[in-house]
Structure formats: C-alpha cells, structure tokens
N, C-alpha and C. Protein backbone atom coordinates (compact mmCIF):
# COMPACT_ATOMS: atom_id res chain seq x y z
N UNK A 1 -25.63 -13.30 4.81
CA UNK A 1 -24.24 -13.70 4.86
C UNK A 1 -23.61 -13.66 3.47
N UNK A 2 -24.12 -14.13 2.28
CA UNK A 2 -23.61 -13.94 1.32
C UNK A 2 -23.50 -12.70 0.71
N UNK A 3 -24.47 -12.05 1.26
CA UNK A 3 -24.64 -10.85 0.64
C UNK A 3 -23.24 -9.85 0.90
N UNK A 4 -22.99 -9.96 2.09
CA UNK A 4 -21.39 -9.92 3.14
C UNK A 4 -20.76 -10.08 1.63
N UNK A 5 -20.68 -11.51 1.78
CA UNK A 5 -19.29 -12.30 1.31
C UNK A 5 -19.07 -11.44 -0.22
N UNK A 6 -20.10 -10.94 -0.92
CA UNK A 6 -20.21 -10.57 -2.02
C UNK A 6 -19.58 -9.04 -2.23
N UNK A 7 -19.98 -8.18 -1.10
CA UNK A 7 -19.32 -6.74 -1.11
C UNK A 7 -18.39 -7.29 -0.63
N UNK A 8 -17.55 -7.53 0.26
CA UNK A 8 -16.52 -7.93 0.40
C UNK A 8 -15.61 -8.38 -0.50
N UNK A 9 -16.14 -9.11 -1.24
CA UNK A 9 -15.55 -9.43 -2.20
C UNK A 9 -15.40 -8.49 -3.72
N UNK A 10 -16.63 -7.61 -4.32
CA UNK A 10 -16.09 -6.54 -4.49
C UNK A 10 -15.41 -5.53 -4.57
N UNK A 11 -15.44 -5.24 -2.99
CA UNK A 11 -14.50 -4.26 -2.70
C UNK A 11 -12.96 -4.90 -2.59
N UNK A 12 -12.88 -6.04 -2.08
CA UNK A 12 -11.40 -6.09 -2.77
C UNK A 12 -11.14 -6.40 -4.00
N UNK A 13 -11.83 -6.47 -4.92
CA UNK A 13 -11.44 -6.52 -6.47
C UNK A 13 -11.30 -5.08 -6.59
N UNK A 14 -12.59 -4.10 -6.25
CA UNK A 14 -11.83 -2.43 -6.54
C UNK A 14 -10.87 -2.13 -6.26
N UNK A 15 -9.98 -2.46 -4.65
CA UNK A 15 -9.13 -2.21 -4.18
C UNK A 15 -7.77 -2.93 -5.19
N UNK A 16 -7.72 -4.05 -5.34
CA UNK A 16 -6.99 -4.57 -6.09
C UNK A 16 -6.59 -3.81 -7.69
N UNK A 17 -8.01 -3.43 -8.25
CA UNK A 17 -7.66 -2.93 -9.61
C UNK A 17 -6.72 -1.29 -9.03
N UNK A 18 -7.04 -0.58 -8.12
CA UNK A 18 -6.49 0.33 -7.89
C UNK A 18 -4.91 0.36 -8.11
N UNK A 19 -4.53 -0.86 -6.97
CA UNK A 19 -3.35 -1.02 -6.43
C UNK A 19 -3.02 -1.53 -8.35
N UNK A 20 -3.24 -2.28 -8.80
CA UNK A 20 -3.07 -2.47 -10.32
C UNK A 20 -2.77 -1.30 -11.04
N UNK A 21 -3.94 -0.57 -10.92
CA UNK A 21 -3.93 0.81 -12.18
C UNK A 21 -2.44 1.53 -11.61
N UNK A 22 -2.09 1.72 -10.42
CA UNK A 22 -1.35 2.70 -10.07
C UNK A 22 -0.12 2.05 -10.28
N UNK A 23 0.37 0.40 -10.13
CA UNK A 23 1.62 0.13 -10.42
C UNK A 23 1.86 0.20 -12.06
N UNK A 24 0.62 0.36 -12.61
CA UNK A 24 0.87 0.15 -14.25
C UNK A 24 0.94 1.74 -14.76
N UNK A 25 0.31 2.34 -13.83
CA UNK A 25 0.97 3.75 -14.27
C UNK A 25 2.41 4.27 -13.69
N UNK A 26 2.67 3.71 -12.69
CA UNK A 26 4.58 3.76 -12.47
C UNK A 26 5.18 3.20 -13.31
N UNK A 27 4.75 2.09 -13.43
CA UNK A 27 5.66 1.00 -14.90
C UNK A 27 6.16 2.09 -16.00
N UNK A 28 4.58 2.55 -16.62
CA UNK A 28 4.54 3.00 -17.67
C UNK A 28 5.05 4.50 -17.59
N UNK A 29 5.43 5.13 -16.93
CA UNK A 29 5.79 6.06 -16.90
C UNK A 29 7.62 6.40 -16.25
N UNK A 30 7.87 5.20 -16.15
CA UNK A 30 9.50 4.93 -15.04
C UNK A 30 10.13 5.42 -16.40
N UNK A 31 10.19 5.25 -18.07
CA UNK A 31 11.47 5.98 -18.49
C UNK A 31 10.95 7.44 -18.71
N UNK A 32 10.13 7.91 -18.75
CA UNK A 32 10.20 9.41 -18.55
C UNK A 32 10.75 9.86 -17.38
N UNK A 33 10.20 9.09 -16.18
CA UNK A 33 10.92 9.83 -15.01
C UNK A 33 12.07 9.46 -14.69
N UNK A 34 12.95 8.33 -15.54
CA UNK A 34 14.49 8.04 -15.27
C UNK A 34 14.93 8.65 -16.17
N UNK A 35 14.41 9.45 -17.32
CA UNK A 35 15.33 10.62 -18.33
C UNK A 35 15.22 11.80 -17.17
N UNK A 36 14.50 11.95 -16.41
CA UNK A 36 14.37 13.58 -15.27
C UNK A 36 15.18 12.69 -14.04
N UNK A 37 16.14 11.49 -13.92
CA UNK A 37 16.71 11.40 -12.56
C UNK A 37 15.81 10.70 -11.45
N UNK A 38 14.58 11.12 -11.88
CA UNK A 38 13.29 10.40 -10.66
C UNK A 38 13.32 9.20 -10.09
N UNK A 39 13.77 8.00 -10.89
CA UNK A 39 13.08 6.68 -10.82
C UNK A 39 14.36 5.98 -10.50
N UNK A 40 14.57 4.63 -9.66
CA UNK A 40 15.57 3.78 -9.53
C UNK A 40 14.94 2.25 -9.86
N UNK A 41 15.96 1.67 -9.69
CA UNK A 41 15.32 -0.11 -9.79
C UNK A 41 14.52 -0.23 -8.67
N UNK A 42 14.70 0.20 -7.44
CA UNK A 42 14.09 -0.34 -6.59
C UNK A 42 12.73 0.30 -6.54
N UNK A 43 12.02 1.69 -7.27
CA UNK A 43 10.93 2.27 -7.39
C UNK A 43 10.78 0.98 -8.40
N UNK A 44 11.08 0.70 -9.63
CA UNK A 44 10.51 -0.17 -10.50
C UNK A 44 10.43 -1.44 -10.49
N UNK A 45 10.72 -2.13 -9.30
CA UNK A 45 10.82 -3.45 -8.78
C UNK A 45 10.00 -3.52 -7.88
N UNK A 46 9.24 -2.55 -7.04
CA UNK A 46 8.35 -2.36 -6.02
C UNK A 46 7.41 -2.16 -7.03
N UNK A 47 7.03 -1.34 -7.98
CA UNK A 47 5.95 -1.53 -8.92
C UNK A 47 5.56 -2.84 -9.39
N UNK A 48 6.31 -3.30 -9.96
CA UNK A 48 6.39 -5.11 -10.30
C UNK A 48 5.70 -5.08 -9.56
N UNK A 49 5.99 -5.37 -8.09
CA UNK A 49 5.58 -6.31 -7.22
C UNK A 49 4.35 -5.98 -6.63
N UNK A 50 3.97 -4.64 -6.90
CA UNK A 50 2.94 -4.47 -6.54
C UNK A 50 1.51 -4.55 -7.50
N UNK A 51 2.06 -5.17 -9.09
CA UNK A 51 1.24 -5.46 -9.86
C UNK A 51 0.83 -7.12 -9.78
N UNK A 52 1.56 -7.34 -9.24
CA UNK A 52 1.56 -9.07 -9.00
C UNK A 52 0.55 -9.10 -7.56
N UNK A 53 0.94 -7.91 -6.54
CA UNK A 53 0.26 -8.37 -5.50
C UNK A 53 -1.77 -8.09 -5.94
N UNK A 54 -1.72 -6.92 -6.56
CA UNK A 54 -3.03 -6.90 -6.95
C UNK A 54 -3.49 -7.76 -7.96
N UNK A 55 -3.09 -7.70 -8.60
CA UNK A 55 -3.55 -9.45 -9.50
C UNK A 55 -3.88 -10.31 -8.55
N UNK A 56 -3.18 -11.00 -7.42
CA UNK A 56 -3.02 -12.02 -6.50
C UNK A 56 -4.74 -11.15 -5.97
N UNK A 57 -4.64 -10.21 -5.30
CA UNK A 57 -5.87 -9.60 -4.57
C UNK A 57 -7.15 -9.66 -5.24
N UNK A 58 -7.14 -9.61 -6.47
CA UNK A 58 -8.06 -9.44 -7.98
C UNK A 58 -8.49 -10.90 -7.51
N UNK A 59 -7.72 -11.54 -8.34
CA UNK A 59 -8.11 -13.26 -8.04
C UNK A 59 -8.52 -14.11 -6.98
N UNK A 60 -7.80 -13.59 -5.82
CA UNK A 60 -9.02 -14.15 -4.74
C UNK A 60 -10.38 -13.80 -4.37
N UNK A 61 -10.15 -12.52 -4.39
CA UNK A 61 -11.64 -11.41 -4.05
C UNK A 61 -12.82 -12.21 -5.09
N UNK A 62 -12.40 -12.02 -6.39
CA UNK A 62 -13.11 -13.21 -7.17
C UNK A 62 -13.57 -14.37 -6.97
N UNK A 63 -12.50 -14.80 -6.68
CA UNK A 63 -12.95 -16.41 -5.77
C UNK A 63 -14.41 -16.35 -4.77
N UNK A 64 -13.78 -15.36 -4.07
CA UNK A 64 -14.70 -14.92 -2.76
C UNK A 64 -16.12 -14.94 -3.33
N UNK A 65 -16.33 -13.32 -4.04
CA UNK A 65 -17.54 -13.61 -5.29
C UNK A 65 -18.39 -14.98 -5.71
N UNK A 66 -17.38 -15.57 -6.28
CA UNK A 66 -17.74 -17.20 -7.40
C UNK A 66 -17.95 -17.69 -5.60
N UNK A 67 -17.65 -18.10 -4.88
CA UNK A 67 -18.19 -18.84 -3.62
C UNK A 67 -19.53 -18.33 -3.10
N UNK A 68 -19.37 -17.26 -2.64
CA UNK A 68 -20.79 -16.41 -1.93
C UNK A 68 -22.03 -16.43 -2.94
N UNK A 69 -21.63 -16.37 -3.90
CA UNK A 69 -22.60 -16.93 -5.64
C UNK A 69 -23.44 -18.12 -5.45
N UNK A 70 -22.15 -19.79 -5.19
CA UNK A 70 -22.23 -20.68 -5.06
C UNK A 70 -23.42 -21.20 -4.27
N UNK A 71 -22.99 -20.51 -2.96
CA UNK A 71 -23.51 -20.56 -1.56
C UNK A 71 -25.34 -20.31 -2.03
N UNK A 72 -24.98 -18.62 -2.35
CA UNK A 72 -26.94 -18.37 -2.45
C UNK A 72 -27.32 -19.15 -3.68
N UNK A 73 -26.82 -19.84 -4.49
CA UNK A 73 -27.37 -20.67 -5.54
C UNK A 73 -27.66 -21.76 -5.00
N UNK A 74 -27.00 -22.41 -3.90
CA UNK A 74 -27.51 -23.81 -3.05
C UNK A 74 -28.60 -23.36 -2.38
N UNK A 75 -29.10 -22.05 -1.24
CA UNK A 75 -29.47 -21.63 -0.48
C UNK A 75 -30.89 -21.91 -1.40
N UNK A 76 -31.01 -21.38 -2.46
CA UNK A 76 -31.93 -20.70 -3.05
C UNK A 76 -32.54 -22.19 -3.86
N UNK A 77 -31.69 -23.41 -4.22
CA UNK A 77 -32.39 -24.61 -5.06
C UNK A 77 -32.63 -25.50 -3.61
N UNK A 78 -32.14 -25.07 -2.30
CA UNK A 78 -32.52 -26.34 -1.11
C UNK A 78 -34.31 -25.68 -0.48
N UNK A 79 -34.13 -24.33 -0.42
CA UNK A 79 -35.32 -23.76 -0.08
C UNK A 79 -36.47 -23.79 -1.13
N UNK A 80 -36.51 -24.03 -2.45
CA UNK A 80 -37.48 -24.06 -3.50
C UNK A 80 -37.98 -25.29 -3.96
C-alpha cells in the first residue's frame, strides 16, 4: 500500500513539474511572442495560473510521499 501511495505520489510531482516547466516556458517567452502578435493577457494569465496550479500539485503529491514514508516508517518500528 505504501508502496502505491509513493508512485502515486511521484508521478504527480512529475506531472506537476511538467505542467510547471511548460507555464514557465510561456511566461518566459510571452514578450517575444507579443513583439510577433502571438500572445494576449489571457494566454499570460492562464500561464500564471497554471504555474500556481502545479506548484499546488507539486506540494501535495509531496505530502502524499512524506505520508506513505510516515506510514512504512511506523509499519516497519511496530513489526521490529
């Protein structure tokens, strides 16, 4: 079960840094593509928000981790 809780929890920290890397490469790239016409507020306000949501995703998935940790560290000092 922890072992679960642990990829699980992994994989949404990868997923999270993704959704991260990719709003920080829109960020970082919105005044080149608003000198070519490309980009509006609302492309760069959806980036925001989608750097906040993976942070938010980062930090729980973590949590998840630090718990399932917790768990086989009790598992492992009640059985020994």
């Amino acid at each position: 079960m922890a072992d679960s809780a642990i990829s699980s929890g992994l994989a949404g920290i990868k997923t999270g840094l993704a959704i991260v890397n990719k709003s920080a490469q829109d960020i970082a790239t919105a005044p080149v593509r608003a000198q070519e016409g490309e980009v509006d507020t609302a492309d760069l306000a959806e980036s925001i928000v989608g750097l906040q949501a993976g942070e938010n995703q980062i930090e729980a998935s973590a949590k998840v981790v630090e718990t399932a940790d917790e768990m086989l560290g009790t598992l492992i000092d009640t059985t020994a």
